[in-house]
C-alpha atoms as a PDB file:
ATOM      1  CA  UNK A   1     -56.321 222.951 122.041  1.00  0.00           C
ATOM      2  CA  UNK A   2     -59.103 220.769 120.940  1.00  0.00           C
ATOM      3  CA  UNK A   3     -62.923 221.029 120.749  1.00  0.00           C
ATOM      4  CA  UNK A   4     -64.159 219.075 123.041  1.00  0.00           C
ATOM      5  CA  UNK A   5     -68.347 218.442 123.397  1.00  0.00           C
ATOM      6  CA  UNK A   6     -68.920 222.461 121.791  1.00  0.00           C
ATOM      7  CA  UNK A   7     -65.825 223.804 123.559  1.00  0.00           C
ATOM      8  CA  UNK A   8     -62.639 224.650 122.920  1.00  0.00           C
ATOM      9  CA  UNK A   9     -60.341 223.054 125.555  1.00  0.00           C
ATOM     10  CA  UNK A  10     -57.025 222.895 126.504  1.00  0.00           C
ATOM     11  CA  UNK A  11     -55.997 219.460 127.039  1.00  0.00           C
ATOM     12  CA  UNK A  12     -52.690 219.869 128.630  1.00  0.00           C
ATOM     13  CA  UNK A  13     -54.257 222.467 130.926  1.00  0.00           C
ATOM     14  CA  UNK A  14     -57.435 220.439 131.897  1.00  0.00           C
ATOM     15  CA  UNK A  15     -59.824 224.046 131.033  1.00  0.00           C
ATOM     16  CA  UNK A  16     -62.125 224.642 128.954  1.00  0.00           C
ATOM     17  CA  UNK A  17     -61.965 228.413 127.367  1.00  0.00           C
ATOM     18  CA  UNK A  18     -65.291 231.007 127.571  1.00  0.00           C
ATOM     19  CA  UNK A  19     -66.089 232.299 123.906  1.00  0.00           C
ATOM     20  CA  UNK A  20     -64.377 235.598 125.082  1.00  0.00           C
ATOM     21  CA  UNK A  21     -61.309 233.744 125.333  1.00  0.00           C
ATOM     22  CA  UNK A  22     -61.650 231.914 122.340  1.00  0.00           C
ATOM     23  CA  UNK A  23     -62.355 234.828 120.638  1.00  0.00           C
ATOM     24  CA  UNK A  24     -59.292 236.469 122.029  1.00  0.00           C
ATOM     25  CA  UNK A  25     -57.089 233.266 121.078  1.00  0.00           C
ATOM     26  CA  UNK A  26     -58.486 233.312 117.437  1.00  0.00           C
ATOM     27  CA  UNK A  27     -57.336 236.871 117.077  1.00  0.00           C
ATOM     28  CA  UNK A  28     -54.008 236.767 118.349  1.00  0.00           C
ATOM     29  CA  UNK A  29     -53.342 233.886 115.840  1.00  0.00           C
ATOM     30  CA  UNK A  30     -54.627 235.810 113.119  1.00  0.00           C
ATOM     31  CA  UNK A  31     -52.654 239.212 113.581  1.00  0.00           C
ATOM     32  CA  UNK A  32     -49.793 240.464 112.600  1.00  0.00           C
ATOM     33  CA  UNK A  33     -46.910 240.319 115.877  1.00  0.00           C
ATOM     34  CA  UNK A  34     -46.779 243.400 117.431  1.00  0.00           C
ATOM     35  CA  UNK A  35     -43.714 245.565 117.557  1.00  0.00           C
ATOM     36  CA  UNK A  36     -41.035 244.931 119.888  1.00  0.00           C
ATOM     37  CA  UNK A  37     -42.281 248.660 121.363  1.00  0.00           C
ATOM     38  CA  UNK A  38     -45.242 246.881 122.913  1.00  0.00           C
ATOM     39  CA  UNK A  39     -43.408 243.991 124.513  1.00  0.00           C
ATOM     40  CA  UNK A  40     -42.646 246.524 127.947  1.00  0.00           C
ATOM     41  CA  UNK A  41     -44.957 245.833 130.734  1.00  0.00           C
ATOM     42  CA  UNK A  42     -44.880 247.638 134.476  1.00  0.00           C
ATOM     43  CA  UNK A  43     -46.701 244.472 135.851  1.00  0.00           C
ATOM     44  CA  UNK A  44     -44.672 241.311 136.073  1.00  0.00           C
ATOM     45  CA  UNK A  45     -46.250 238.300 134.745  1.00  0.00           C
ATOM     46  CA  UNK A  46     -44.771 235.524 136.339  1.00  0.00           C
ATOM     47  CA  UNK A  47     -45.312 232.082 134.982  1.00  0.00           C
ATOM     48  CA  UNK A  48     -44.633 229.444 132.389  1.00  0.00           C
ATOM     49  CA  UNK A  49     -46.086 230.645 128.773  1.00  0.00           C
ATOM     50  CA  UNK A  50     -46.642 228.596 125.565  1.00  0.00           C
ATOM     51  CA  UNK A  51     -47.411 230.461 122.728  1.00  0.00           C
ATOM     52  CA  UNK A  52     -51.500 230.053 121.992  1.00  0.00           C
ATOM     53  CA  UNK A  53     -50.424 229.584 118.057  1.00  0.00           C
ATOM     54  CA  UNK A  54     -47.436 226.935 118.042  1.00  0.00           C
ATOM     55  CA  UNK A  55     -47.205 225.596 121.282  1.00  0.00           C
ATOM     56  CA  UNK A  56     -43.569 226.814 121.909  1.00  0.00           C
ATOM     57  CA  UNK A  57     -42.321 227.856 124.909  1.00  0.00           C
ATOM     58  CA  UNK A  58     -42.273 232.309 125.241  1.00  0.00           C
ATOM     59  CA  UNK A  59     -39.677 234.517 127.177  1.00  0.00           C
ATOM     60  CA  UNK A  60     -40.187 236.696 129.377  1.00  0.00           C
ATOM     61  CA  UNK A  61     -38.455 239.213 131.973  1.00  0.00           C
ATOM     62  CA  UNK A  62     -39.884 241.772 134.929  1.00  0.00           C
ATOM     63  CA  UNK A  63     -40.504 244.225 131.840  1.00  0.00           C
ATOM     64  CA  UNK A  64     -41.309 242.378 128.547  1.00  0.00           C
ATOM     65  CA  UNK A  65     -44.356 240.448 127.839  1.00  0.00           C
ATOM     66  CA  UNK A  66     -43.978 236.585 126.918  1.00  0.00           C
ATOM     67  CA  UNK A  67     -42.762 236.347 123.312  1.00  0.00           C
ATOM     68  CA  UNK A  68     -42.970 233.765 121.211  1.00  0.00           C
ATOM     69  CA  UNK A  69     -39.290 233.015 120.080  1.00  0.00           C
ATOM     70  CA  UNK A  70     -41.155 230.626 116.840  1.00  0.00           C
ATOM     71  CA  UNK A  71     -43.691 233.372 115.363  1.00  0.00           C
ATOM     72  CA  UNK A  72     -42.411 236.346 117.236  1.00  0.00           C
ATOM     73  CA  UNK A  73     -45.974 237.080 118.476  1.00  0.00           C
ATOM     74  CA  UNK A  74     -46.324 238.793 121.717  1.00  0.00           C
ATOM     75  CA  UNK A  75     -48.753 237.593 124.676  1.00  0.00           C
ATOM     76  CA  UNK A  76     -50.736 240.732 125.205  1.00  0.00           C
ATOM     77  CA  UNK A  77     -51.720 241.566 129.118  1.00  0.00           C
ATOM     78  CA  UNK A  78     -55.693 241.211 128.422  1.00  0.00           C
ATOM     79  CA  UNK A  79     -54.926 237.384 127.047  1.00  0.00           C
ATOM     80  CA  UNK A  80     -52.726 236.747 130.530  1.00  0.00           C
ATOM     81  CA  UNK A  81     -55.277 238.577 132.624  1.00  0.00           C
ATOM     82  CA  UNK A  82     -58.007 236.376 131.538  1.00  0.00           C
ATOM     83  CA  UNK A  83     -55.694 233.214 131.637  1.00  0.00           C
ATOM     84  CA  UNK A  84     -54.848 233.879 134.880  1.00  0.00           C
ATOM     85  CA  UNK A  85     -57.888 234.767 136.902  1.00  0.00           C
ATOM     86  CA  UNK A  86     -60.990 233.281 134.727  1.00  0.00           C
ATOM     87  CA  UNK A  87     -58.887 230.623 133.045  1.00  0.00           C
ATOM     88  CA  UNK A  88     -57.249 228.337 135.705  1.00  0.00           C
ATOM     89  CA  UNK A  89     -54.702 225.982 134.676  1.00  0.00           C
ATOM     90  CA  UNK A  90     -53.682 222.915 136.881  1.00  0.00           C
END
């Protein structure tokens, strides 16, 4: 990600990220991971995921939440809610 004219951007993506988002991003690189516990989902996520932090590529199954396999951090449902339906990738 980049800031691009004021705006935090995803390159790869071709998006530019609302300051919700951003302010989402900025705290899931500042926490602590979350315990394995909170990795179990009932909605499946399908998708490709790269960790918001390192760039790496994340796991995930019908019941776990993307991990990162780098920093261990776990892609929380609000962050993939907001990625998928106000954050469109190409």
């Amino acid at each position: 990600m980049v800031e691009l004219h004021g705006e935090l951007t995803c390159v790869r993506g071709g998006m530019g990220l609302s300051q919700v988002m951003r302010s989402m991003l900025a705290e899931y690189c500042d926490s602590e991971p979350l315990p394995q516990a909170e990795r179990s989902t009932e909605v499946r996520w399908d998708g490709r995921w790269r960790c918001p932090l390192d760039g790496a590529s994340m796991s995930s199954s019908d019941t776990a939440l993307p991990m990162c396999p780098e920093c261990d951090r776990i892609l929380a449902s609000r962050i993939i809610y907001q990625l998928i339906e106000l954050h469109p990738h190409r």
